[in-house]
N, C-alpha and C. Protein backbone atom coordinates (compact mmCIF):
# COMPACT_ATOMS: atom_id res chain seq x y z
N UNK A 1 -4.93 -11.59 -9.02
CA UNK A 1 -4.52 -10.39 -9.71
C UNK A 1 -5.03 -9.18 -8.95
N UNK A 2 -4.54 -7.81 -8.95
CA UNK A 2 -4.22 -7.27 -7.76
C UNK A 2 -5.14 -6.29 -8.93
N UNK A 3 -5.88 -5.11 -7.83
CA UNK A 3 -6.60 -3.62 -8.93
C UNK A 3 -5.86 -2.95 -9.11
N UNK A 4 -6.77 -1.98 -10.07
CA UNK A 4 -5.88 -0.75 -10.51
C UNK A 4 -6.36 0.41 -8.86
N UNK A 5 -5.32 0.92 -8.73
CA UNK A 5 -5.62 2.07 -7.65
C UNK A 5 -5.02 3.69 -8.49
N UNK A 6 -5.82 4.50 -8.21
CA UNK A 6 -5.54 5.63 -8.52
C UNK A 6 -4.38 6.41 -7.41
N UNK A 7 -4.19 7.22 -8.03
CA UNK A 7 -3.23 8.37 -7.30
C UNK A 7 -3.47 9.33 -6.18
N UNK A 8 -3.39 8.93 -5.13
CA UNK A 8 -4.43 9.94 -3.57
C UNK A 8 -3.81 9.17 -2.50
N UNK A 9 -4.61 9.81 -1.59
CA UNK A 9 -4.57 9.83 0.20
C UNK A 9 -5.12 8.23 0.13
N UNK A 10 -4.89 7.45 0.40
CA UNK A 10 -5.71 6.10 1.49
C UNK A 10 -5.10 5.91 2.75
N UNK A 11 -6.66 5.24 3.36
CA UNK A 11 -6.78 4.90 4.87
C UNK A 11 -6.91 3.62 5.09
N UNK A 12 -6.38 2.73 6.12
CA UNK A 12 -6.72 1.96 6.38
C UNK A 12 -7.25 1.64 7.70
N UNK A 13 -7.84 0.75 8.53
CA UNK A 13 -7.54 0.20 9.87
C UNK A 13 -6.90 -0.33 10.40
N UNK A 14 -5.75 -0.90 9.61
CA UNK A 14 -4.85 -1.28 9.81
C UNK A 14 -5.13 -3.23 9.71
N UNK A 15 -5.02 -3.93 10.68
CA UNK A 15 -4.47 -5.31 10.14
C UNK A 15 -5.65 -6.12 10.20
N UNK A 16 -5.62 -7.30 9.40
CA UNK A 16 -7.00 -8.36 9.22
C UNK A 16 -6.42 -9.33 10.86
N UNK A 17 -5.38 -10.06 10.38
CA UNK A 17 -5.08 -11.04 12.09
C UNK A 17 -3.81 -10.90 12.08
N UNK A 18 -2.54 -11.07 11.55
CA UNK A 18 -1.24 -10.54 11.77
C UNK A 18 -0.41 -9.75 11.36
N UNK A 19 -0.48 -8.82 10.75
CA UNK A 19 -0.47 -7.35 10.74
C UNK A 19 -0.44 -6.83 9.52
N UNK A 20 -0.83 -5.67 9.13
CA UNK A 20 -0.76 -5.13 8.10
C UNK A 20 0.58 -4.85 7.40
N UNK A 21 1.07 -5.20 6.38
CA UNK A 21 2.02 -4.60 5.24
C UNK A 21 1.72 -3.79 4.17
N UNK A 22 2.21 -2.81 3.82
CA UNK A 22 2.02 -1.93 2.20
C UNK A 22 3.45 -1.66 1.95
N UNK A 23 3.23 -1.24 0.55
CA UNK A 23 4.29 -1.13 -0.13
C UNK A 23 3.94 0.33 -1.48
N UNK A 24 4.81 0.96 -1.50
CA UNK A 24 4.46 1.60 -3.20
C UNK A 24 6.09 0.70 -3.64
N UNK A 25 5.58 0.96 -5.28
CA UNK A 25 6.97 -0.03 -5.80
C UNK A 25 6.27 0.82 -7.13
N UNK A 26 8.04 1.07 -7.23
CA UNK A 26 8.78 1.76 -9.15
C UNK A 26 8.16 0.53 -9.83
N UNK A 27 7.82 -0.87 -9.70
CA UNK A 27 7.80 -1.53 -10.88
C UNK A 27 7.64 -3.15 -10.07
N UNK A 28 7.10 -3.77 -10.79
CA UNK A 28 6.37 -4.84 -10.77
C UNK A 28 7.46 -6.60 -10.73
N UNK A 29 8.66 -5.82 -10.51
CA UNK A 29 9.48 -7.27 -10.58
C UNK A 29 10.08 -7.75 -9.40
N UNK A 30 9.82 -7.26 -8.62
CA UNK A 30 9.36 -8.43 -7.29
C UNK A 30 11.00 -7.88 -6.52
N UNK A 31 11.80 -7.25 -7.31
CA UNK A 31 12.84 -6.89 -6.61
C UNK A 31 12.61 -5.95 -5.40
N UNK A 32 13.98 -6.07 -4.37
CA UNK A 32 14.24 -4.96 -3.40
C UNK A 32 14.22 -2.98 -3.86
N UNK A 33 14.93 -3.18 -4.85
CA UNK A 33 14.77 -2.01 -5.55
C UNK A 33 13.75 -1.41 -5.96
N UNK A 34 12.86 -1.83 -5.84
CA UNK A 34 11.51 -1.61 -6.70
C UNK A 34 10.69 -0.61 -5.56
N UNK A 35 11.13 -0.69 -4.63
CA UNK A 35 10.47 -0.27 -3.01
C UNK A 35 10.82 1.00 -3.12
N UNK A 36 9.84 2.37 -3.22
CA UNK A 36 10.20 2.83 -3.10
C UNK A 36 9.63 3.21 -1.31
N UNK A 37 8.29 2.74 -1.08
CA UNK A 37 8.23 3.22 0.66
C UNK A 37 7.20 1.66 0.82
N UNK A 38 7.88 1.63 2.23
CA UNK A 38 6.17 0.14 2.61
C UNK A 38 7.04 0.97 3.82
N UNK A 39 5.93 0.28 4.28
CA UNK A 39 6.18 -0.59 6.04
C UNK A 39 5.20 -1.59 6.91
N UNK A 40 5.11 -1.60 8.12
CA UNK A 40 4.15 -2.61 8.37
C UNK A 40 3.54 -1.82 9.74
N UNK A 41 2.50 -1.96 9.64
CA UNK A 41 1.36 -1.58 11.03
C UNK A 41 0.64 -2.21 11.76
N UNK A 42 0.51 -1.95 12.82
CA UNK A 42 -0.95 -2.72 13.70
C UNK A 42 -1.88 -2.11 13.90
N UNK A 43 -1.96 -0.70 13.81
CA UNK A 43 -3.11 -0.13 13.94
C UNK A 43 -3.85 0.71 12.54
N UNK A 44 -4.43 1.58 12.36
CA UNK A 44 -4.58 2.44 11.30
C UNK A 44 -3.53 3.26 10.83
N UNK A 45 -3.36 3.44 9.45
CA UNK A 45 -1.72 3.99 8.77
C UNK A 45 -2.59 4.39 7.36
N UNK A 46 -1.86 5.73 7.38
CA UNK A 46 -2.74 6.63 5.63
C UNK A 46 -0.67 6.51 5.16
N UNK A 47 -1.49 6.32 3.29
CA UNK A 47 0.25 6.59 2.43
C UNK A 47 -1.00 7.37 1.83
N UNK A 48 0.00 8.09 1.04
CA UNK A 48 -0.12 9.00 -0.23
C UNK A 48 0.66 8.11 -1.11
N UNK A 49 -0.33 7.92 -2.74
CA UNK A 49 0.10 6.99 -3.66
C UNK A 49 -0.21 7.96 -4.40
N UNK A 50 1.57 7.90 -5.04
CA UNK A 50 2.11 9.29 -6.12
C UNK A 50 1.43 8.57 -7.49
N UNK A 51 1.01 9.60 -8.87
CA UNK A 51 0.79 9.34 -9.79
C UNK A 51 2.26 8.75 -10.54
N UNK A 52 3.43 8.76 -9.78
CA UNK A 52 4.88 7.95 -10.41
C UNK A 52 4.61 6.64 -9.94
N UNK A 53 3.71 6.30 -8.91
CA UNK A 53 3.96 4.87 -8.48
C UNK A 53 3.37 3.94 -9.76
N UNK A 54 4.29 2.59 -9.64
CA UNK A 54 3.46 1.59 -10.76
C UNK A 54 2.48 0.59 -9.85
N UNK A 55 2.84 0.41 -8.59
CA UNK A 55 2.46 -0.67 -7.99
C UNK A 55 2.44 0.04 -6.75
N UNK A 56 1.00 -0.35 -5.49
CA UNK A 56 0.87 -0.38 -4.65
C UNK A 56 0.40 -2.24 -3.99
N UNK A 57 1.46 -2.61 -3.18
CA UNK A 57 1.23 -3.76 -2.76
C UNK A 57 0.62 -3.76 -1.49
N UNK A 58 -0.13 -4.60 -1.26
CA UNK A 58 -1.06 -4.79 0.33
C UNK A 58 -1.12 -5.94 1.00
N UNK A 59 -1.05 -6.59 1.73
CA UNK A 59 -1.26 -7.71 2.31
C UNK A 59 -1.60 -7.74 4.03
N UNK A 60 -2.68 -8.57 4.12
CA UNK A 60 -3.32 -8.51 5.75
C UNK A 60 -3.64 -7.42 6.17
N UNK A 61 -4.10 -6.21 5.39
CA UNK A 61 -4.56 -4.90 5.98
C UNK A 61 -6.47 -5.28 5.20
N UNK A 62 -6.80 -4.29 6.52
CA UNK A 62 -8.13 -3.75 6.11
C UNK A 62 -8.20 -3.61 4.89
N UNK A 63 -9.75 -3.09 4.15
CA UNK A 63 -9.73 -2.77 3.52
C UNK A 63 -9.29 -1.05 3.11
N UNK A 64 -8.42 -0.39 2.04
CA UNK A 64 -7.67 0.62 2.36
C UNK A 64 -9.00 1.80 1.39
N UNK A 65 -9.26 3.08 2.01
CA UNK A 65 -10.14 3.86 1.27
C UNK A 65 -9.16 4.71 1.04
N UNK A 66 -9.96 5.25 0.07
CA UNK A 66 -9.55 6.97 -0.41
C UNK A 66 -9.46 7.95 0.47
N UNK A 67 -9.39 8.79 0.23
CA UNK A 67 -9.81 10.11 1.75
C UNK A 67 -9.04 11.34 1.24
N UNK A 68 -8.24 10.72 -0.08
CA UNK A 68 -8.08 12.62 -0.61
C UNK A 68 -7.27 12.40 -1.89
């Protein structure tokens, strides 16, 4: 089960061993639609996570901080 994240700037370093993915998502049902921005990185990558997002998804990234 995934945390709650607040609404701000995060940073990451980008990937643990094969590369980092994020995602913000309208909603929690696993659909295409639901996306409203991801992409995938190899190095360090900041999103801004809107107080509209329901879901920020992560997988194989650093750990992601705050920073504003």
């Amino acid at each position: 089960m995934g945390n709650d994240i607040k609404a701000g700037t995060y940073r990451t370093e980008g990937k643990n061993q094969y590369g980092c993915y994020w995602a913000r998502l309208s909603d929690t049902t696993g659909e295409l639609n639901a996306i409203i921005a991801n992409g995938n990185v190899q190095g360090p990558a900041i999103v801004k996570v809107a107080a509209s997002d329901k879901a920020f998804q992560t997988t194989d990234c650093k750990p992601w901080k705050k920073i504003g």
